[in-house]
Protein backbone atom coordinates (compact mmCIF):
# COMPACT_ATOMS: atom_id res chain seq x y z
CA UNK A 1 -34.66 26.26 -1.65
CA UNK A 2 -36.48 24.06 0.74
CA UNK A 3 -33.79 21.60 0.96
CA UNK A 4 -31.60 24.24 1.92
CA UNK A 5 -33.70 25.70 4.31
CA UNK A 6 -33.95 21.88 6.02
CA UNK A 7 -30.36 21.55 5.96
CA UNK A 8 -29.87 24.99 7.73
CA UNK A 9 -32.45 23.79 9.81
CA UNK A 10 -30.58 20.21 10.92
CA UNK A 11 -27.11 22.76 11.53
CA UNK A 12 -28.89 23.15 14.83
CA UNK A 13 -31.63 21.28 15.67
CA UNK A 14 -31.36 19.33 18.48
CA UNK A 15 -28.32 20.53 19.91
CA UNK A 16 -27.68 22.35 23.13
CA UNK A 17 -25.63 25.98 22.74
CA UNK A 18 -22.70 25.35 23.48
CA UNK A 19 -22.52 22.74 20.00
CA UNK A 20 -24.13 25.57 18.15
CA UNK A 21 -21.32 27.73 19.17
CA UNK A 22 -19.18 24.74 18.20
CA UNK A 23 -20.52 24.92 14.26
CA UNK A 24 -20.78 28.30 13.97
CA UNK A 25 -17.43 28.33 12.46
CA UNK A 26 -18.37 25.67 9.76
CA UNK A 27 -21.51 27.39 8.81
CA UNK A 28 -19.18 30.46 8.14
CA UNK A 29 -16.22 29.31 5.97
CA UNK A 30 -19.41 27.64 4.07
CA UNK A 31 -20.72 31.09 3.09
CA UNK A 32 -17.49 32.93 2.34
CA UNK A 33 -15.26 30.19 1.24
CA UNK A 34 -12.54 30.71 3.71
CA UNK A 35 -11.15 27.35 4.41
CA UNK A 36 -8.12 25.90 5.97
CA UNK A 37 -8.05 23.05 3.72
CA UNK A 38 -9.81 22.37 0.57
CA UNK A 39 -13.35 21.36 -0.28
CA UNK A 40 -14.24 17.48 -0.86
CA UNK A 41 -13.85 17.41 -4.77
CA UNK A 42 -17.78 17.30 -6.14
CA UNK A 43 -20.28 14.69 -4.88
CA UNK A 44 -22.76 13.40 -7.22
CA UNK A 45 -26.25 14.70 -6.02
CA UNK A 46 -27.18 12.01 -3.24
CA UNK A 47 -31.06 13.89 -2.57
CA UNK A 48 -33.31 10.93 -2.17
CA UNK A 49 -30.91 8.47 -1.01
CA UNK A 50 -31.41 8.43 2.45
CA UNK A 51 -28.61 8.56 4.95
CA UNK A 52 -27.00 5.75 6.70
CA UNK A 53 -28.64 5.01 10.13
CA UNK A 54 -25.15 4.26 11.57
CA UNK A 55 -21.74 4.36 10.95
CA UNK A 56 -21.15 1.07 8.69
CA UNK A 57 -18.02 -0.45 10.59
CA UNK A 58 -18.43 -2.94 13.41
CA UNK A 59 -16.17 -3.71 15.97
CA UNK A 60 -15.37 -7.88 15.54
CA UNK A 61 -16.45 -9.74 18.62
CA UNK A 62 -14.48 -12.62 20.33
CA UNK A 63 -15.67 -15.29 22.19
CA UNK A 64 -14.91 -15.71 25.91
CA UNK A 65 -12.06 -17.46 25.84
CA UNK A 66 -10.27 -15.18 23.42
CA UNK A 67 -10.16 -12.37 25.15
CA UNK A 68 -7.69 -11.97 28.80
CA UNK A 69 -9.64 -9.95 31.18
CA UNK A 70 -7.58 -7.91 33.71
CA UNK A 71 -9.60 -6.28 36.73
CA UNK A 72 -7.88 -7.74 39.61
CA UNK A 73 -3.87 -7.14 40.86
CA UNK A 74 -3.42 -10.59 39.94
CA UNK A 75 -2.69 -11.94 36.64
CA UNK A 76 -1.39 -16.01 36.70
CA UNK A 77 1.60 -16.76 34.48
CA UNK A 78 -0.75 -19.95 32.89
CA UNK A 79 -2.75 -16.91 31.99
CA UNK A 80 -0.04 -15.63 29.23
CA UNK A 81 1.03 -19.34 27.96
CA UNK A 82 -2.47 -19.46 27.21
CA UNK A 83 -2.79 -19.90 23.33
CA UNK A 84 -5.56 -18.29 21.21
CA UNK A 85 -6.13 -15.02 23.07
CA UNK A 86 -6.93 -12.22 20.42
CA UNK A 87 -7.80 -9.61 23.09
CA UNK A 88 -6.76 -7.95 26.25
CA UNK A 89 -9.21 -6.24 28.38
CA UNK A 90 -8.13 -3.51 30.98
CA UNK A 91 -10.37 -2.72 33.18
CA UNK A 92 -9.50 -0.01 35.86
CA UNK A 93 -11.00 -1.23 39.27
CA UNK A 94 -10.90 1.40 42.30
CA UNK A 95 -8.78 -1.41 44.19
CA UNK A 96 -6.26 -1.02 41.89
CA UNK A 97 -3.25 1.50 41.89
CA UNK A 98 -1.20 2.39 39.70
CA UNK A 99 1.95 0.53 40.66
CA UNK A 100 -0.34 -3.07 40.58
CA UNK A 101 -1.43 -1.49 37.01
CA UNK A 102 1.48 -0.94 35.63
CA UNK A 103 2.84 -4.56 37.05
CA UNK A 104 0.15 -6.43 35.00
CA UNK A 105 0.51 -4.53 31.78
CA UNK A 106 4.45 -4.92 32.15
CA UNK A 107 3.66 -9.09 32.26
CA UNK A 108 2.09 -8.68 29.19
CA UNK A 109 4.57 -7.17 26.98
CA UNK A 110 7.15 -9.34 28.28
CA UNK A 111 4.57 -12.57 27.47
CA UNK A 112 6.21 -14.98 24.86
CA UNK A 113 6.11 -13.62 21.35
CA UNK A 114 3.57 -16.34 20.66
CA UNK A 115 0.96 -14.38 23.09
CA UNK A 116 2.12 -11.17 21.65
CA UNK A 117 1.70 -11.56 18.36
CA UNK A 118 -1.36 -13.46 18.05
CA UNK A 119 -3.06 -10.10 19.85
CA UNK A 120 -5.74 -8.05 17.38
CA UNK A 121 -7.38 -5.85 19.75
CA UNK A 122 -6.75 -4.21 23.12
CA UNK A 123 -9.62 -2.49 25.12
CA UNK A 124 -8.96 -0.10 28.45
CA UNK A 125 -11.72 0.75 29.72
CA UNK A 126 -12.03 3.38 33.24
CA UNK A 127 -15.24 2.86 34.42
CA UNK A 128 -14.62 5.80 36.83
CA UNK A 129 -13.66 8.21 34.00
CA UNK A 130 -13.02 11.53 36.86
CA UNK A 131 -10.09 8.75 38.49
CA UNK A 132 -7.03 9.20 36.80
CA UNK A 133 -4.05 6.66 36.71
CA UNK A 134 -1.01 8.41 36.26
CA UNK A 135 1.45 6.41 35.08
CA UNK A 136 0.02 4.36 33.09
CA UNK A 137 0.67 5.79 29.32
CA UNK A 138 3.97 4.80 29.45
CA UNK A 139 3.35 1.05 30.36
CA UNK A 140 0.37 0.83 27.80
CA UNK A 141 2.56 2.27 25.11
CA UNK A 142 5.25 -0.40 25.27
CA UNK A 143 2.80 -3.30 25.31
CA UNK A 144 1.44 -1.78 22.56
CA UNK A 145 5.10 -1.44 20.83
CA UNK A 146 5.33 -5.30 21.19
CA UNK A 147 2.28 -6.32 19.87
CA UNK A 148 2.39 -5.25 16.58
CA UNK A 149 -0.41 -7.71 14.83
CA UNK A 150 -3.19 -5.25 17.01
CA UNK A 151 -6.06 -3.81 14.32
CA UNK A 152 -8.10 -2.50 17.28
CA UNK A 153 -7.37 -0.44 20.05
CA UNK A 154 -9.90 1.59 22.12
CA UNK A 155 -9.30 3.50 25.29
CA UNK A 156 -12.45 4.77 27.32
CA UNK A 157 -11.22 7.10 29.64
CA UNK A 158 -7.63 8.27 28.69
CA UNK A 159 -4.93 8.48 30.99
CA UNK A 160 -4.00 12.04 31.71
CA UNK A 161 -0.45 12.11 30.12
CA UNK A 162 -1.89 10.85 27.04
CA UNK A 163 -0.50 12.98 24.16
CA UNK A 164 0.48 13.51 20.31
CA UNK A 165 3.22 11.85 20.80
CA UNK A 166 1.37 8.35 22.11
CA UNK A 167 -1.51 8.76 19.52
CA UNK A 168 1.21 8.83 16.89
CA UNK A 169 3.68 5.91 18.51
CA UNK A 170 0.38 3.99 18.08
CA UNK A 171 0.20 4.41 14.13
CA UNK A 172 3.62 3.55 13.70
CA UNK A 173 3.37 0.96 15.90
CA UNK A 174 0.49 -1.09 14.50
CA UNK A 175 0.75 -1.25 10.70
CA UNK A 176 -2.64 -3.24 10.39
CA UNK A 177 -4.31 -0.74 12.60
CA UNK A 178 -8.22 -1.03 11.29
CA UNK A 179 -9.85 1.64 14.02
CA UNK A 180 -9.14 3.32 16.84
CA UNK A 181 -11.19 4.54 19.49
CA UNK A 182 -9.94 7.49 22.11
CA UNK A 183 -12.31 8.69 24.95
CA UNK A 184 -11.41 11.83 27.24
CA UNK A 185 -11.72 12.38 30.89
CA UNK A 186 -12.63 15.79 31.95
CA UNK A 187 -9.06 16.63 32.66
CA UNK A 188 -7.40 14.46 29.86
CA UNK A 189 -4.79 16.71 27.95
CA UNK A 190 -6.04 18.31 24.38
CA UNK A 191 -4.40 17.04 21.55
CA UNK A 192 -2.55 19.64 19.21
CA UNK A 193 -4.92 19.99 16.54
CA UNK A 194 -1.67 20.86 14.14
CA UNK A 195 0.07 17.65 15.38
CA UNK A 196 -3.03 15.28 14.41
CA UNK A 197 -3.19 17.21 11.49
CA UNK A 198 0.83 16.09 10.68
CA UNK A 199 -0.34 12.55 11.86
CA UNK A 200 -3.23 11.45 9.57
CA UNK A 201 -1.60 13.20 6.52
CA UNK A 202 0.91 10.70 7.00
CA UNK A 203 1.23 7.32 5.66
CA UNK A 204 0.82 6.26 8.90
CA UNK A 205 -2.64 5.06 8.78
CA UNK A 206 -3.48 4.24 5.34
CA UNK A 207 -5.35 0.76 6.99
CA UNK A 208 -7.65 2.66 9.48
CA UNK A 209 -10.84 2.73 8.32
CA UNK A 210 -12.56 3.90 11.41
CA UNK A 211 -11.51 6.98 13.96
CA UNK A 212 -13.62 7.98 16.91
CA UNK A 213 -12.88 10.31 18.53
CA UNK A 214 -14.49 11.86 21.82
CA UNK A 215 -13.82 15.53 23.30
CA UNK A 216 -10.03 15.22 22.65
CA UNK A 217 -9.38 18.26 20.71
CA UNK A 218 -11.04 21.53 20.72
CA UNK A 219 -10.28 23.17 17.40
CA UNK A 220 -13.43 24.24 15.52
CA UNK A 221 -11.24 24.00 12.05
CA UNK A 222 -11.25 20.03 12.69
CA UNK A 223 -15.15 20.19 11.44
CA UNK A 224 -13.57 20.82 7.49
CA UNK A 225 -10.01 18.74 8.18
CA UNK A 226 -12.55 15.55 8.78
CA UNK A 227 -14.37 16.94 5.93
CA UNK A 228 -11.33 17.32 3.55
CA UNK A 229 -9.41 14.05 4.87
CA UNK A 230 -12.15 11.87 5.01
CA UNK A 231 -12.98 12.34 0.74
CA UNK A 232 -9.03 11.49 0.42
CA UNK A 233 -9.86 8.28 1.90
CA UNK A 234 -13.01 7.57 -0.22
CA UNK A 235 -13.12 3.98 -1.83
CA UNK A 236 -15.09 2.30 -4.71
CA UNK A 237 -17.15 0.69 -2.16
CA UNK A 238 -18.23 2.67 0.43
CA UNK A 239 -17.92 0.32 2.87
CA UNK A 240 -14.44 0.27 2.99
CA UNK A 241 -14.27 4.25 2.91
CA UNK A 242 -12.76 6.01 6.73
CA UNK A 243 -15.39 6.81 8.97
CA UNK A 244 -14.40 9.55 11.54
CA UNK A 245 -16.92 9.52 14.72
CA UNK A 246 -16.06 12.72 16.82
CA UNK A 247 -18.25 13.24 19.78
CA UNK A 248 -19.04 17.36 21.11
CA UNK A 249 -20.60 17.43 24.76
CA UNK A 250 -21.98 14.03 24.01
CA UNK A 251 -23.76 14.69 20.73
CA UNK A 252 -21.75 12.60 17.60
CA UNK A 253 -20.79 13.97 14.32
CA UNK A 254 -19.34 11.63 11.53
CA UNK A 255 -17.64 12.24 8.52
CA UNK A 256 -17.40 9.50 5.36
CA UNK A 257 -16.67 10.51 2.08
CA UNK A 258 -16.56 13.86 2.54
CA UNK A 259 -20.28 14.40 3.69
CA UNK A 260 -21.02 14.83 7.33
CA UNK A 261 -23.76 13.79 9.24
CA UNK A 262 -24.72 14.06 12.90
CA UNK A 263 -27.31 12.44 15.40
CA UNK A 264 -29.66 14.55 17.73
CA UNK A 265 -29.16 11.54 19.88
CA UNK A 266 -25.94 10.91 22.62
CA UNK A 267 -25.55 7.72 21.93
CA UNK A 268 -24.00 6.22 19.22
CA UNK A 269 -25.64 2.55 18.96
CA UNK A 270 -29.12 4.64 18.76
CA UNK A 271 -27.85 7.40 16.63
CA UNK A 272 -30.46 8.36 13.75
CA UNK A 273 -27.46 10.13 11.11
CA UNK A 274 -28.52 13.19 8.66
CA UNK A 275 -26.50 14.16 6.20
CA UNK A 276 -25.80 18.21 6.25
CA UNK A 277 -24.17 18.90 3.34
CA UNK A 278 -25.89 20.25 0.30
């Protein structure tokens, strides 16, 4: 009994109201049984084993001259004959416009296949997360298309037209897909909890082993879909098992295995993880 009264105790510890609003729903279907999808099948008892401190997958790192940094309207055509680049770095400046954007990103997909396909990750990042580019979905979904070798993609600051529709093109599009990383705006577009629902029940992303996922859709019934999909994707070593990061007003929850855990801290690299399931 005093475990469970610690574990109702961690449901809201820490957070602000609005993220206890957030799990009331949770802490509901967990008293009367009425789910959406089906419970995790039975965990052995993990008391005493103490949580993980941090989600277990790690982002690879490349050196320097591996990775093609774009921040400038200016990209030079030795730049994409260049040999051994494994990643390409957007970074929004305020100088740039969309037009100069979508230039760049354009030279990329129509680099030689050798610069293509030797690609494994791609990284936008919008430093100025309220500026929005507008057209630039489009051009970062067919240099995505031609780059099929990518196994990590992360987006800080999606583009406002950013939809089901892209988030799914990007599964199909990258076979070896190992994690993906998708980070809202205050005015990005919700994704269809349904549709991402449709999505990951696919066999489109059998290879991802790590989804985060920050204030893109607002569906409380996502807490026990997480729950439910990530104990599908269990593995004998845990390790290799999905993670699923999703972030609520800046407080993280993650799911692996089934069992949930969330941080009273924002961010993620400090993030102390409790489990909360009994």
């Amino acid at each position: 009994m005093a475990l469970l009264n610690e574990l109702d105790q961690l449901w809201t510890e820490g957070y602000p109201e609005e993220v206890d609003d957030y799990l009331e729903h949770c802490r509901r279907t967990r008293c009367d049984g009425n789910r959406m999808w089906p419970s995790p099948p039975v965990i052995e008892n993990i008391v005493g084993t103490p949580p993980p401190k941090y989600p277990t997958f790690v982002r690879p790192t490349f050196r320097p001259e591996q990775i093609l940094l774009i921040k400038s309207d200016d990209i030079l055509d030795q730049e994409l004959m260049r040999t051994g680049i494994l990643m390409v770095e957007v970074v929004t400046d305020r100088k740039m416009n969309d037009a100069q954007l979508d230039a760049q990103l354009d030279a990329i997909a129509n680099a030689p296949d050798e610069f293509r396909l030797s690609l494994r990750a791609f990284y936008w990042c919008n430093p100025a997360r309220h500026r929005h580019l507008r057209n630039s979905s489009e051009a970062v979904m067919q240099l995505i298309q031609v780059c099929p070798n990518l196994q990590h993609i992360r987006f800080e600051g999606l583009p406002p037209d950013f939809s089901d529709f892209i988030f799914s093109s990007i599964l199909r599009s990258c076979p070896n897909l190992v994690s993906l990383t998708l980070v809202a705006t205050p005015c990005s577009r919700k994704l269809d909890m349904e549709m991402i629902v449709k999505i990951l029940d696919s066999k489109l992303c059998e290879q991802v082993r790590y989804f985060e996922l920050h204030e893109i859709i607002s569906d409380p019934f996502l807490l026990e879909f997480f729950e439910h999909f990530s104990a599908r994707r269990k593995k004998q070593d845990p390790c290799n098992s999905l993670e699923i990061v999703y972030t609520y007003v800046g407080f993280p929850l993650m799911w692996r295995e089934g069992l949930r855990y969330h941080s009273k801290r924002r961010l993620l690299q400090e993030a102390d993880w409790r489990d909360v399931k009994e």
